[in-house]
Every structure is written in structure tokens, then in C-alpha cells.
N, C-alpha and C. Protein backbone atom coordinates (compact mmCIF):
# COMPACT_ATOMS: atom_id res chain seq x y z
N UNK A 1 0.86 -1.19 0.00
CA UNK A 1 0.00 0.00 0.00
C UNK A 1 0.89 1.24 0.00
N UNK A 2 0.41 1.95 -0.88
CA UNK A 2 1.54 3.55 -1.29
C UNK A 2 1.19 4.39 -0.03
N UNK A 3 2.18 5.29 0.42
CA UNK A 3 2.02 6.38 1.87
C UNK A 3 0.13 6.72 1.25
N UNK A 4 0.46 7.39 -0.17
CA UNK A 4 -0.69 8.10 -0.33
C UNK A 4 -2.25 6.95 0.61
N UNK A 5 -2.16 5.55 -0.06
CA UNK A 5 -3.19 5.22 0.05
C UNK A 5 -3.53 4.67 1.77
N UNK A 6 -2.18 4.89 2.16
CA UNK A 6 -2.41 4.90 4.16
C UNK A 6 -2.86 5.91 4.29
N UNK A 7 -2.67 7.02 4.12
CA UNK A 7 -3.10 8.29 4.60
C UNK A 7 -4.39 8.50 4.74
N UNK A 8 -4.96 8.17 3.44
CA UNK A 8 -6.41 8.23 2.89
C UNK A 8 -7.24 7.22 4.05
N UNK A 9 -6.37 5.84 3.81
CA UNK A 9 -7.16 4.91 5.09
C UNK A 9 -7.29 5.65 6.30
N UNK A 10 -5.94 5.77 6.81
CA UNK A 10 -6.21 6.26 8.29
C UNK A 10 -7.20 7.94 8.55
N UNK A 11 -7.12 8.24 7.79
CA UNK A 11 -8.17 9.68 7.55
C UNK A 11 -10.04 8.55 7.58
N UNK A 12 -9.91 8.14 6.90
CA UNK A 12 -10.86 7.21 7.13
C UNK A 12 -11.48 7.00 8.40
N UNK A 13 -10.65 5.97 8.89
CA UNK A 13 -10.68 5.42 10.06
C UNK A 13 -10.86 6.56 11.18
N UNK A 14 -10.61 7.59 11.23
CA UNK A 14 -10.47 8.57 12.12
C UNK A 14 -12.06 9.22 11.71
N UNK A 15 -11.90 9.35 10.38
CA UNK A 15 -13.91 9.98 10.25
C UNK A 15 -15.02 9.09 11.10
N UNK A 16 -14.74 7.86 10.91
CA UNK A 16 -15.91 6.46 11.48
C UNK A 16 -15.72 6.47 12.80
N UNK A 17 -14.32 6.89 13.33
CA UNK A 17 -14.38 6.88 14.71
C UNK A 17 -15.22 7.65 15.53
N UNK A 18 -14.58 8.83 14.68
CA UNK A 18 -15.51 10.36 15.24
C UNK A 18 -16.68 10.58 15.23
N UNK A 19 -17.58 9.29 14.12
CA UNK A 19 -18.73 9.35 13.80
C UNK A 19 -19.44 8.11 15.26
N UNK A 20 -18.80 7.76 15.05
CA UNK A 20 -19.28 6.73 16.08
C UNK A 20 -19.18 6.89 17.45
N UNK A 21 -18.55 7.67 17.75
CA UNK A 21 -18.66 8.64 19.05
C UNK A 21 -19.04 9.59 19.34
N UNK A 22 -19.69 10.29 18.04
CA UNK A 22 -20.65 11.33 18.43
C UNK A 22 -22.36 10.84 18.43
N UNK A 23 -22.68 9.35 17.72
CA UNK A 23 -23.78 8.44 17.81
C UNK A 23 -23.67 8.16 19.53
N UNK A 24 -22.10 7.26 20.07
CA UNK A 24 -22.49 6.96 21.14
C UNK A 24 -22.79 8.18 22.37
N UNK A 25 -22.46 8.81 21.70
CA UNK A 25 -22.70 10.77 22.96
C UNK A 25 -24.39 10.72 23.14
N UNK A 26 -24.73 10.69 21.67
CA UNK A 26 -25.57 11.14 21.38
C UNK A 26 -26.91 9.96 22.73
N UNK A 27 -26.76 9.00 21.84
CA UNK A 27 -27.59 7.72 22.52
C UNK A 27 -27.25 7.80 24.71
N UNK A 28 -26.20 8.28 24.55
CA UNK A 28 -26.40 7.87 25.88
C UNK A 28 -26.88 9.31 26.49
N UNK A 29 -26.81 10.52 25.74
CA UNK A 29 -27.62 12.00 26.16
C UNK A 29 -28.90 11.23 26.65
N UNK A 30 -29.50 10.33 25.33
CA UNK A 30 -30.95 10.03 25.25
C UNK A 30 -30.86 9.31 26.10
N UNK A 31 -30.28 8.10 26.99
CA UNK A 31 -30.92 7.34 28.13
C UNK A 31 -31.07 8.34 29.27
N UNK A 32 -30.32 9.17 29.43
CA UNK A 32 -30.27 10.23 30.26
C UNK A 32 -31.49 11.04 30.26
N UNK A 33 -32.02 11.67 29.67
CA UNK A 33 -32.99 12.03 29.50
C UNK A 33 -34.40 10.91 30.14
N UNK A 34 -34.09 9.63 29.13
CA UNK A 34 -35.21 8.99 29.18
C UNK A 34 -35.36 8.73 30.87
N UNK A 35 -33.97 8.00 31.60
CA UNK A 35 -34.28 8.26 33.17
C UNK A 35 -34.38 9.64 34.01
N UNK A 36 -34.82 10.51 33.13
CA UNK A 36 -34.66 11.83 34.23
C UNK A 36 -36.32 12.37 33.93
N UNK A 37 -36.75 11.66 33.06
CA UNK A 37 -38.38 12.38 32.62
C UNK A 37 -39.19 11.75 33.79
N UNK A 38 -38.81 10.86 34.43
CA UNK A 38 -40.28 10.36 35.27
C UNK A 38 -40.10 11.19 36.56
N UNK A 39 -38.66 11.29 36.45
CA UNK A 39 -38.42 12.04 38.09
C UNK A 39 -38.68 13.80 37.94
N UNK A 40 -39.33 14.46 37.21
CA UNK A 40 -39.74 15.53 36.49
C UNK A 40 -40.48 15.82 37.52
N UNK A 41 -41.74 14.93 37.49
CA UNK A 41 -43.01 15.71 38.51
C UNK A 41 -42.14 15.95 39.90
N UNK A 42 -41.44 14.65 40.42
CA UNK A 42 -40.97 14.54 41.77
C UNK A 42 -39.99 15.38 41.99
N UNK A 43 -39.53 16.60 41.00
CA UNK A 43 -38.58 17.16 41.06
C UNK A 43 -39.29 18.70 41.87
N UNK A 44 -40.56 18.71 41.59
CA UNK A 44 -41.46 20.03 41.97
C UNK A 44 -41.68 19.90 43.74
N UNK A 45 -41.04 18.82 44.35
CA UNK A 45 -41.30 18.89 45.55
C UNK A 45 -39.93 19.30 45.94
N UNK A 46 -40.29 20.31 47.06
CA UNK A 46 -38.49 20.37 47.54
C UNK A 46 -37.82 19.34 48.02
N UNK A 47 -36.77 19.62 47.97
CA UNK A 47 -35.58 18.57 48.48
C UNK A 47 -34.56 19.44 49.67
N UNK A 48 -34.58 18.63 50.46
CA UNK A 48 -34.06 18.87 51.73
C UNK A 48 -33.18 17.96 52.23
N UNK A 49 -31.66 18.27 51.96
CA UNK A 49 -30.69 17.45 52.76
C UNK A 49 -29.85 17.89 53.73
N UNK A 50 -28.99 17.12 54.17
CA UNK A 50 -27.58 17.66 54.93
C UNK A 50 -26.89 18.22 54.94
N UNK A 51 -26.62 19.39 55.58
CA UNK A 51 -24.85 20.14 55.07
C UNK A 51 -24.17 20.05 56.58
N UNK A 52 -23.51 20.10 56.08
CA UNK A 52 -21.28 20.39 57.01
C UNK A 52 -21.11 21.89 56.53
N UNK A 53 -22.27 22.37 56.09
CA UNK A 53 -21.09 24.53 55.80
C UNK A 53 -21.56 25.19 57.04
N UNK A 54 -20.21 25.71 57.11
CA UNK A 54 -19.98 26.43 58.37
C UNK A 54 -20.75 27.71 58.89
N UNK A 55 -20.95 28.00 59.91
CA UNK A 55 -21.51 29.40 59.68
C UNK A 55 -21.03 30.60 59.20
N UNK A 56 -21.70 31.84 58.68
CA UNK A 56 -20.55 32.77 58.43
C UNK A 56 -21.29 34.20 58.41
N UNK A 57 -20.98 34.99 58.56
CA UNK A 57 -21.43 36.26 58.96
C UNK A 57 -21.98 37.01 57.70
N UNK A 58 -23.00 37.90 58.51
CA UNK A 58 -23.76 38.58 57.26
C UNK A 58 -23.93 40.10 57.79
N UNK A 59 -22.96 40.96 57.20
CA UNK A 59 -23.13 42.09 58.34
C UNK A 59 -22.70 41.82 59.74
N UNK A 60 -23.73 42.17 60.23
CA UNK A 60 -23.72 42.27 61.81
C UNK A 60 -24.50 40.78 62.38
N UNK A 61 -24.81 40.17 61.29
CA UNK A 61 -25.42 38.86 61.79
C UNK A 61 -24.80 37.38 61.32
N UNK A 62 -24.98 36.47 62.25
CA UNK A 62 -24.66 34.86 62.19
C UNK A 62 -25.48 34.21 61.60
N UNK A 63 -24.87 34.06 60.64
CA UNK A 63 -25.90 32.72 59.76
C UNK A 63 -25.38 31.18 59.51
N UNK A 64 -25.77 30.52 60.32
CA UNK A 64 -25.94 28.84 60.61
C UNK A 64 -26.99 27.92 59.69
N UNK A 65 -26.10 27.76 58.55
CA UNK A 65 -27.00 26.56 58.01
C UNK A 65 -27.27 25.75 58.73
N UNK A 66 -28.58 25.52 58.05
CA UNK A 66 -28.98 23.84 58.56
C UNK A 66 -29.33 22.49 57.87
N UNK A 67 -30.03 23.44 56.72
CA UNK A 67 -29.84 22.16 55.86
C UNK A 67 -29.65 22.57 54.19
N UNK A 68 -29.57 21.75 53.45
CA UNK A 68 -29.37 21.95 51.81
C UNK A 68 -30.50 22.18 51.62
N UNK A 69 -31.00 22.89 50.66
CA UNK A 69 -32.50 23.13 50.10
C UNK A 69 -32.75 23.75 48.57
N UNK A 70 -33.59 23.14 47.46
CA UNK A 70 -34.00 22.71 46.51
C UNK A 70 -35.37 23.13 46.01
N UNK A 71 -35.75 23.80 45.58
CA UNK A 71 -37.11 23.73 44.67
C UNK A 71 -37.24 23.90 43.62
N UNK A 72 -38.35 23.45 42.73
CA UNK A 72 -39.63 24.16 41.85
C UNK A 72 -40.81 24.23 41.71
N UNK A 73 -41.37 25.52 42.69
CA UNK A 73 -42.68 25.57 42.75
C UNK A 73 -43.06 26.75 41.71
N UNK A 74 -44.42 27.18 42.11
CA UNK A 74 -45.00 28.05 41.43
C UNK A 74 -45.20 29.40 42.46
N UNK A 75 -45.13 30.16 41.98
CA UNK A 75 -45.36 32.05 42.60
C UNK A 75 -47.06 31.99 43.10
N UNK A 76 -47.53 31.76 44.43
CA UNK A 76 -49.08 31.99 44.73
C UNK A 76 -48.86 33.59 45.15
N UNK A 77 -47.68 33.98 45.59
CA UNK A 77 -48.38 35.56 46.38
C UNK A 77 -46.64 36.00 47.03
N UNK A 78 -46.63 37.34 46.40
CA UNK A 78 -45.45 37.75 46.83
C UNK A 78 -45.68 39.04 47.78
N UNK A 79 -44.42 39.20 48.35
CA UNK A 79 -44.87 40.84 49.75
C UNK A 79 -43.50 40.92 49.80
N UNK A 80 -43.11 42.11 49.54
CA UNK A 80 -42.09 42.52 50.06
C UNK A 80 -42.31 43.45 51.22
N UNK A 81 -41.08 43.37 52.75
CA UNK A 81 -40.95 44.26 53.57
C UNK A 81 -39.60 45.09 54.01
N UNK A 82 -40.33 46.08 54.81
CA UNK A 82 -39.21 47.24 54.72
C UNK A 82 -38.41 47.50 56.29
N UNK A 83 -39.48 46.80 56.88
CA UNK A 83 -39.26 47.45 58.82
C UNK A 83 -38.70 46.19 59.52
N UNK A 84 -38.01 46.41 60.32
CA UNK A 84 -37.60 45.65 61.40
C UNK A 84 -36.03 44.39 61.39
N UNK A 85 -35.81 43.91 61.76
CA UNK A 85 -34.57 43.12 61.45
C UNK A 85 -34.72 41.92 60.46
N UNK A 86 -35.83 41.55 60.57
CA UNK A 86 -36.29 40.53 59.49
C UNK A 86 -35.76 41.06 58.14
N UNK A 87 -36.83 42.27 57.95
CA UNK A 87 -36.00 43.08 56.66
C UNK A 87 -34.85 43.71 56.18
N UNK A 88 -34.10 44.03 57.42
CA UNK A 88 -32.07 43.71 57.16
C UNK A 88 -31.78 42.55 56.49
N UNK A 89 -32.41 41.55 56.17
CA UNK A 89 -32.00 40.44 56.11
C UNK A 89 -32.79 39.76 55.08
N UNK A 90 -34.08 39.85 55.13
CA UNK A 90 -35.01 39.36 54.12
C UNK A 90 -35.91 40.73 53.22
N UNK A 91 -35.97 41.05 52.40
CA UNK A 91 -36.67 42.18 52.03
C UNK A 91 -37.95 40.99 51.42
N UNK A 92 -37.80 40.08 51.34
CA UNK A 92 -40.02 39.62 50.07
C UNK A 92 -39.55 38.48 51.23
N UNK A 93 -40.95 37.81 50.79
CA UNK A 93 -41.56 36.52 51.08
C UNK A 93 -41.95 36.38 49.77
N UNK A 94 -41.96 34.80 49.32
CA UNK A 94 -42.65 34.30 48.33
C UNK A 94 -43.42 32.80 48.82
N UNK A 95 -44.79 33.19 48.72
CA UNK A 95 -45.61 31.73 49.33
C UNK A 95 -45.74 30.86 47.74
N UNK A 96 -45.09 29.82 47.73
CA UNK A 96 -44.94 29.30 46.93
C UNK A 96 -45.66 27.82 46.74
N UNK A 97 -45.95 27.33 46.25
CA UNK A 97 -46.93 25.95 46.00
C UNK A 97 -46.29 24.91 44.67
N UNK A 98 -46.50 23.43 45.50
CA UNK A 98 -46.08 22.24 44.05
C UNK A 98 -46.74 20.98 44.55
N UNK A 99 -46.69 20.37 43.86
CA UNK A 99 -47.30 19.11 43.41
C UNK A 99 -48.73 20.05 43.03
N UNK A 100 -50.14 19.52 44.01
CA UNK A 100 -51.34 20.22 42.84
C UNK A 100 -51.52 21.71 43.48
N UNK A 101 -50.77 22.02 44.51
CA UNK A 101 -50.49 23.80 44.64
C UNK A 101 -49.93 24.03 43.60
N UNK A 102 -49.55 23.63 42.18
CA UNK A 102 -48.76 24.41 41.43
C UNK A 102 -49.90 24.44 40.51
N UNK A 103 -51.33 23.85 40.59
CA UNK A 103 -52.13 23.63 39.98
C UNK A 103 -52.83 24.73 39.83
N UNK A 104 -52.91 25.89 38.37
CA UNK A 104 -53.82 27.24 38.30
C UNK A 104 -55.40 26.79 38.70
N UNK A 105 -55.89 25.49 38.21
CA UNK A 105 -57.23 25.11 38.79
C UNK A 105 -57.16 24.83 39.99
N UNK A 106 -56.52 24.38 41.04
CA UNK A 106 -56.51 24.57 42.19
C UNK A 106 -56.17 25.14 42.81
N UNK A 107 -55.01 26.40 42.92
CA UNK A 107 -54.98 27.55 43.80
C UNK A 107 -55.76 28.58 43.67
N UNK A 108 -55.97 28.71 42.23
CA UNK A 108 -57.05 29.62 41.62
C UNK A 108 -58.29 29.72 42.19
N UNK A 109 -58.90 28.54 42.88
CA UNK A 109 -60.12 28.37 43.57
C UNK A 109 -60.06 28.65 45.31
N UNK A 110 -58.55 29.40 45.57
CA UNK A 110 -58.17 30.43 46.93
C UNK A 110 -58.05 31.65 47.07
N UNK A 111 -58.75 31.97 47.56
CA UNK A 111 -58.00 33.65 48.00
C UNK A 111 -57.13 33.73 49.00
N UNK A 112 -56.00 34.50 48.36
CA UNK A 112 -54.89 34.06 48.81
C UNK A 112 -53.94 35.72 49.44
N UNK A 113 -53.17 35.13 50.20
CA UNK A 113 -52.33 37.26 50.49
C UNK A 113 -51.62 36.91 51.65
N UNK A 114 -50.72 38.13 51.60
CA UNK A 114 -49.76 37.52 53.09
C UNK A 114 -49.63 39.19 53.66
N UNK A 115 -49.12 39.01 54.55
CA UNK A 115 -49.19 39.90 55.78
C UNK A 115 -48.11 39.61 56.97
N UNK A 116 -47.56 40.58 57.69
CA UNK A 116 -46.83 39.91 58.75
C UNK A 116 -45.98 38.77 58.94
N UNK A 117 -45.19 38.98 57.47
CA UNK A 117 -44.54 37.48 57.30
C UNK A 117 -45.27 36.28 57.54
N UNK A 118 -46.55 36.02 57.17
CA UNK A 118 -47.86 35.48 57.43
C UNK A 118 -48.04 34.88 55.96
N UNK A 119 -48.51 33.92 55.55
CA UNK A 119 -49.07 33.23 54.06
C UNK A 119 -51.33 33.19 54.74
N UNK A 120 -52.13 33.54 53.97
CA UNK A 120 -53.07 33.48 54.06
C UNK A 120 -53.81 32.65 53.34
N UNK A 121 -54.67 31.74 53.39
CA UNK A 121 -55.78 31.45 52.28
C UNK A 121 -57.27 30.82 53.11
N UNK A 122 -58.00 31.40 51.77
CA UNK A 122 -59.60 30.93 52.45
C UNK A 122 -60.16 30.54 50.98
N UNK A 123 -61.47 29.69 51.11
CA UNK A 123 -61.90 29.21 49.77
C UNK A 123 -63.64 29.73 50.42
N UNK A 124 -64.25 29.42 49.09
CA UNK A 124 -65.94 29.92 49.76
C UNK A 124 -66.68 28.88 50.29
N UNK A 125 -66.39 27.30 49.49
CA UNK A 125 -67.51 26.52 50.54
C UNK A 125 -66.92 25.81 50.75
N UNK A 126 -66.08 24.82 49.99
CA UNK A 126 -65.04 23.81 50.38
C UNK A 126 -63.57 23.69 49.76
N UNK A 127 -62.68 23.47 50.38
CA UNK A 127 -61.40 23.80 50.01
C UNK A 127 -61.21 22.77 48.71
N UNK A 128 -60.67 22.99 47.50
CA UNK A 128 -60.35 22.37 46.12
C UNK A 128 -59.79 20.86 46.23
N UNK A 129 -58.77 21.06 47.41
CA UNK A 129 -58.03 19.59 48.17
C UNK A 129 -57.98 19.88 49.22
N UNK A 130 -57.77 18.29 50.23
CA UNK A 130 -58.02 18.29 51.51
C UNK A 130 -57.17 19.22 52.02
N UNK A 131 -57.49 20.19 53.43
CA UNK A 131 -56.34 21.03 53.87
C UNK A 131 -55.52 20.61 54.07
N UNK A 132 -54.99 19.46 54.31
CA UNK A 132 -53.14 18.71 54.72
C UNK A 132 -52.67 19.13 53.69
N UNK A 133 -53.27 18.62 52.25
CA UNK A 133 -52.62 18.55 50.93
C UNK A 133 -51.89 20.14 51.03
N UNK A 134 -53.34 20.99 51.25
CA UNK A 134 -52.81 22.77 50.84
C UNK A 134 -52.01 22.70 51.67
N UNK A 135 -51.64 22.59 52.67
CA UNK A 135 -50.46 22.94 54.07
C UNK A 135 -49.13 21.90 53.67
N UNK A 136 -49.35 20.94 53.37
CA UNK A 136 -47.72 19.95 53.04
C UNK A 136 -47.14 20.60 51.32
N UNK A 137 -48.13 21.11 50.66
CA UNK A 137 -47.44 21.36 49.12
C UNK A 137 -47.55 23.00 49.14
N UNK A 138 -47.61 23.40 50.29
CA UNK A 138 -47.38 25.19 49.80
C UNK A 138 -46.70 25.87 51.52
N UNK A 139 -45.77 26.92 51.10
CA UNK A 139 -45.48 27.38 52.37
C UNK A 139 -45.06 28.78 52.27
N UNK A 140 -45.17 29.54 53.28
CA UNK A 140 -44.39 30.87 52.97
C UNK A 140 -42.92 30.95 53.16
N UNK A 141 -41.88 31.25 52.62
CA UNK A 141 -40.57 31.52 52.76
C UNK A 141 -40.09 32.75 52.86
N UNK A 142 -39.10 32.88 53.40
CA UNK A 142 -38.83 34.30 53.76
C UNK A 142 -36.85 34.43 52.95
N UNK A 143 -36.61 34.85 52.31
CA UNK A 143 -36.16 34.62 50.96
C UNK A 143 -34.95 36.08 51.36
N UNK A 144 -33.46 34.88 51.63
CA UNK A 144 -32.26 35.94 52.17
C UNK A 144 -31.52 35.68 50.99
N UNK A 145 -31.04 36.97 49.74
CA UNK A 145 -30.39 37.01 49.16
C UNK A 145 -29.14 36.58 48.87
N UNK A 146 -28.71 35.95 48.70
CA UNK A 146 -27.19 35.39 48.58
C UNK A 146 -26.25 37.02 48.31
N UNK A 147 -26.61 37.20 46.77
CA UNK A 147 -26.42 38.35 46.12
C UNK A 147 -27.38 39.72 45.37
N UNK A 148 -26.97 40.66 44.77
CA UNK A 148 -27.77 41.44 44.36
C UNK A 148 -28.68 40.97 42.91
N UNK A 149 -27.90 39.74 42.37
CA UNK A 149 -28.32 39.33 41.04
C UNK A 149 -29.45 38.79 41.48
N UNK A 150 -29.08 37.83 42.49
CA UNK A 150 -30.44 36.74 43.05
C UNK A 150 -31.79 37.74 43.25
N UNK A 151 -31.01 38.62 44.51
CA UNK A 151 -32.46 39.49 44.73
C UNK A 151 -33.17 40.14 43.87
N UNK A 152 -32.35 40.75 42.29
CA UNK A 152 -33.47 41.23 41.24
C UNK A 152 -34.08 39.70 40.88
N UNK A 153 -34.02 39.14 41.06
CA UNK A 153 -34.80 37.32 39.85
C UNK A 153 -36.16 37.28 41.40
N UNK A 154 -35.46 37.02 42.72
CA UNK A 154 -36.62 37.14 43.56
C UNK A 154 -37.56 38.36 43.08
N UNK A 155 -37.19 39.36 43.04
CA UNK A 155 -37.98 40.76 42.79
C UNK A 155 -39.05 40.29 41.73
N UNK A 156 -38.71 39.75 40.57
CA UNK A 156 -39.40 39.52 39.52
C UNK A 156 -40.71 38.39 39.49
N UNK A 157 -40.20 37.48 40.21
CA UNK A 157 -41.32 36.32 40.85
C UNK A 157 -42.93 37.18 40.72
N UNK A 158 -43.70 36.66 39.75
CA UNK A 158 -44.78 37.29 39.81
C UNK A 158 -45.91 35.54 40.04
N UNK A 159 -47.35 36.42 40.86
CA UNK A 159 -47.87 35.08 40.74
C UNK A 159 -48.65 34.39 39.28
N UNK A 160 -48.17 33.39 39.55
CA UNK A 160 -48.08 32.48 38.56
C UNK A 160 -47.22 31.73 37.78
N UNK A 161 -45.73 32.31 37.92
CA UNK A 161 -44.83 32.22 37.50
C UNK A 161 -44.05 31.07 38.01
N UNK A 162 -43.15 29.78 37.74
CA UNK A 162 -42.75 28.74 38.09
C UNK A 162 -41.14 29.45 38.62
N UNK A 163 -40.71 29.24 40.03
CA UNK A 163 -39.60 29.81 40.37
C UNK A 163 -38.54 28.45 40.76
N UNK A 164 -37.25 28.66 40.54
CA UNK A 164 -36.29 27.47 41.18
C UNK A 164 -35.38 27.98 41.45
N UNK A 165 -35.18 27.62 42.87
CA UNK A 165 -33.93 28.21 43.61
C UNK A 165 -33.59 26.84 44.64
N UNK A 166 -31.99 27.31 44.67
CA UNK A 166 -31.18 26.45 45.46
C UNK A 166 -30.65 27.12 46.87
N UNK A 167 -30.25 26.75 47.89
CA UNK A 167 -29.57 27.53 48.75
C UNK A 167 -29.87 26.58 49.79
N UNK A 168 -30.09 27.28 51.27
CA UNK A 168 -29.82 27.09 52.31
C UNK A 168 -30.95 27.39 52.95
N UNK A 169 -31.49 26.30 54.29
CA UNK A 169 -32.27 26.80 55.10
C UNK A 169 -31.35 27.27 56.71
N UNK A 170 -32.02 28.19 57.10
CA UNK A 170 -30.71 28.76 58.28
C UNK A 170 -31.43 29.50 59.49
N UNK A 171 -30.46 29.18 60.29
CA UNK A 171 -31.14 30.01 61.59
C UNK A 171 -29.85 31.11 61.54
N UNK A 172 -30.43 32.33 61.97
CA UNK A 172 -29.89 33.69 61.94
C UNK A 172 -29.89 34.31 63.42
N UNK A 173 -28.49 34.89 64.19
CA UNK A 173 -28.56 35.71 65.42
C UNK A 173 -27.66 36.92 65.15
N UNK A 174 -28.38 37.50 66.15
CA UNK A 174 -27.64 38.63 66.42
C UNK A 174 -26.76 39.11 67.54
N UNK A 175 -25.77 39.76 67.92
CA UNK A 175 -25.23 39.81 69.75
C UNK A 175 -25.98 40.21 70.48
N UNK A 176 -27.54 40.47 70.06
CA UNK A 176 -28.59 40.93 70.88
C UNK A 176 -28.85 39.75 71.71
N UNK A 177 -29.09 38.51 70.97
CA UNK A 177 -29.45 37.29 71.40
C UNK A 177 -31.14 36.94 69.94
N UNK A 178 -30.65 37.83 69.88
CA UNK A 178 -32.16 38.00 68.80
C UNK A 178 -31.87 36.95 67.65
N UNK A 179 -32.98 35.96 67.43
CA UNK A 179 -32.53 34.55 66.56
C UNK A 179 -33.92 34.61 65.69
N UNK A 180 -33.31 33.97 64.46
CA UNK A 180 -34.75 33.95 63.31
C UNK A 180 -34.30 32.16 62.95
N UNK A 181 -35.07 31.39 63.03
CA UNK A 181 -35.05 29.96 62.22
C UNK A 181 -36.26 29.36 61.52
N UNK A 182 -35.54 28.90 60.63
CA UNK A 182 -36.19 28.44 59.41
C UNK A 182 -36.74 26.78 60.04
N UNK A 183 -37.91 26.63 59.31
CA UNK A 183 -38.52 25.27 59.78
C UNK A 183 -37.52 24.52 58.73
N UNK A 184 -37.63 23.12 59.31
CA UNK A 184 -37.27 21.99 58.84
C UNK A 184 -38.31 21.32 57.93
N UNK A 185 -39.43 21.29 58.14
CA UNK A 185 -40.47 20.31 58.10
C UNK A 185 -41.58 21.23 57.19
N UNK A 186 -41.74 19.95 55.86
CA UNK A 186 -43.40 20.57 54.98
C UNK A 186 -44.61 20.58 55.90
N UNK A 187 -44.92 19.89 56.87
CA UNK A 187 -45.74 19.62 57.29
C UNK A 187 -46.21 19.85 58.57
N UNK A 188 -46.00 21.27 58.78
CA UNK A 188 -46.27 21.93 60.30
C UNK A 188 -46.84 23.10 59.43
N UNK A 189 -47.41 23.80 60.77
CA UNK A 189 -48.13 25.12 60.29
C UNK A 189 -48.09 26.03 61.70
N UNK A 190 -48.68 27.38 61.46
CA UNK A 190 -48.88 28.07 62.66
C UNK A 190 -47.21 29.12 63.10
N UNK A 191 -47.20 29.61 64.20
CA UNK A 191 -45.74 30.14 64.22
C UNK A 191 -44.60 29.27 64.15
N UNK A 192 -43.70 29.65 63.50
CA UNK A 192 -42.18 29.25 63.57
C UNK A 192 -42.28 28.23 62.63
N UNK A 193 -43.34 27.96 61.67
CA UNK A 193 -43.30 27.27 60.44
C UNK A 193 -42.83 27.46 58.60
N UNK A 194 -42.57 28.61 58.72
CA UNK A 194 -41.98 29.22 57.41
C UNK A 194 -40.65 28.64 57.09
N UNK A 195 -40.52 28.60 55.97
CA UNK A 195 -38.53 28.13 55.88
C UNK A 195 -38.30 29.74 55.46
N UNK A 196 -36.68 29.58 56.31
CA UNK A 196 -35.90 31.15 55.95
C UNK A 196 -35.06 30.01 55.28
N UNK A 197 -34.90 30.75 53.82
CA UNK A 197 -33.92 30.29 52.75
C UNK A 197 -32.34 31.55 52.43
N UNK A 198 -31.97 30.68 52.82
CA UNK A 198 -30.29 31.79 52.15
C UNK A 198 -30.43 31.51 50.51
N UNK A 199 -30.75 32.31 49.83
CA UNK A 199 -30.93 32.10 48.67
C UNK A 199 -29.62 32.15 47.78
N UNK A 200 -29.14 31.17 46.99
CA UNK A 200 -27.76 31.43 46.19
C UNK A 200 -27.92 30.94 44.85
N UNK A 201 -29.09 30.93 44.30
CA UNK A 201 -29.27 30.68 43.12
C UNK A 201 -30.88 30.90 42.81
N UNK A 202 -31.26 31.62 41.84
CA UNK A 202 -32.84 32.07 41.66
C UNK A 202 -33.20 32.12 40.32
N UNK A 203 -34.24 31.36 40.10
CA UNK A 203 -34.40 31.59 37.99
C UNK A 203 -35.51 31.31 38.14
N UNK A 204 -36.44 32.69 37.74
CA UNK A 204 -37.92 32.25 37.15
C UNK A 204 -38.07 32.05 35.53
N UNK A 205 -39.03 31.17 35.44
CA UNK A 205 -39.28 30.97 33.89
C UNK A 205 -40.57 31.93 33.49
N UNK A 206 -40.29 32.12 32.45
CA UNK A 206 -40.92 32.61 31.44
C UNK A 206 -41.95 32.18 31.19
């Protein structure tokens, strides 16, 4: 075989390779996909794990993670506030809702509003789903900026709008002795049930 007609081969051989490894890229993108579509819905519930990060100061205040935290819900009712130490620290709340809280036919059938770092709702004769359901798939959060980028994307959260953010749930002090903590748990209500989120990542969709 002449140089010329190696050359030509191995040019060859190098096209089929390249071809055949951008098929196998390709095919295994697609199993990827195919195992990540069922876990789609289950992805709208938050996720709540473990962390080891340390505490670390915010201003004049201590912030102590507690746990990892995960969502994609939907925007039911936003409030921003201006007074008191809460708002050094948190300027909005966003009461947010998923699984069938993310449902426009079922929140839609609440009147809904917040107040006093407070989430509200009332229906006229019977609630759309049982009240556990509304109380385990919707909660108010009280929403601590990581950065200034995050806090314009919080700002924008309008209701209806599907929001996903990552960060931190945390308890917060001051040298006053003055402490703010975030619940652990979907499934409590009443005072000291809100999650305070350290927010470090925020993207509403379109």
C-alpha cells in the first residue's frame, strides 16, 4: 500500500471513529434524558438534605445553616418588607406551592395574600383539596439574598410564575441574642413554620 493510500485509510478510520462517538454521545444524552423524565413531577417537591457549611457572617449577623434546600414551585403571592430586622435580612416573602399547589385550577379556587410574614388562604364553601394537601405542598418563605443578582430574579417572581432556587435553610442571630429559624419540616403550620432560605441561586421561567 503507497504512503498516499495509508493516509487516505487512516483519515478514514479517524472519520468512522468520530462518527461513532458522536452516535455513542448522542444515545447515551438520550438514556439520560429517558431516566430523568419520570423524576420531572418529583422534582417540583423540595428537596431537603444535609450540610457540614460552616456558619458565616452577614453584616452584623450569624448565619448557621442547617440544611441543603432545593425547589420548583409556582409564585401563589409575593410581599415585600421594609421594617424591622427581618427586613435587614429578608426584604419579600414568596408563598410558593407544588405538586397540585402548582395547579392554576386549584390555587385559583383560593384567596390568597400575606401579611406579617404570614401566608393566608380561604376558599368559599369547600377547600379544592383536603387542607393537609394545601399545608404539606405550599409554604411561605422568607427569601435571604445570597447576592444582588439573586435578589433582582426574587424581585421579579410574579404570581403564577414557576420559580427554582437552590440555597440554604438557616437560623440567623444577632449579639442581641435576637434569633430567626427556618422550619425543617413541609408539614407543620402556625408560628415558627416558614422556611428562611439563604438564597444562592434564583431563575424564574418565562
Amino acid at each position: 500500500m503507497t504512503p498516499s493510500r495509508v493516509l487516505k485509510f487512516a483519515i478514514a478510520l479517524c472519520v468512522v471513529f468520530f462518527a461513532a462517538e458522536k452516535l455513542r454521545v448522542h444515545w447515551a444524552d438520550q438514556r439520560l434524558l429517558e431516566r430523568a423524565a419520570p423524576l420531572q413531577v418529583l422534582a417540583d417537591s423540595p428537596v431537603q438534605t444535609a450540610t457540614s457549611d460552616a456558619p458565616f457572617a452577614l453584616g452584623d449577623y450569624q448565619v448557621r445553616p442547617l440544611a441543603a434546600f432545593a425547589l420548583r414551585a409556582r409564585v401563589l403571592s409575593s410581599e415585600n418588607y421594609y421594617l424591622g430586622k427581618e427586613a435587614d435580612l429578608s426584604h419579600i416573602d414568596l408563598a410558593l406551592g407544588w405538586k397540585r399547589m402548582a395547579d392554576p385550577a386549584v390555587y385559583g379556587q383560593l384567596s390568597m395574600s400575606q401579611s406579617g410574614r404570614w401566608f393566608h388562604y380561604s376558599w368559599e364553601d369547600e377547600p379544592p383539596i383536603p387542607l393537609q394537601e394545601i399545608n404539606e405542598s405550599s409554604a411561605n418563605m422568607h427569601m435571604i439574598a445570597a447576592t444582588p443578582a439573586v435578589e433582582r430574579v426574587l424581585q421579579k417572581a410574579r404570581k403564577g410564575a414557576y420559580i427554582s432556587l437552590t440555597g440554604k435553610l438557616v437560623e440567623v442571630t444577632d449579639p442581641s441574642g435576637w434569633r430567626w429559624t427556618s422550619s425543617l419540616s413541609r408539614t407543620d403550620s402556625g408560628g415558627g413554620a416558614c422556611e428562611l432560605m439563604y438564597v444562592e441561586f434564583a431563575q424564574v421561567e418565562n
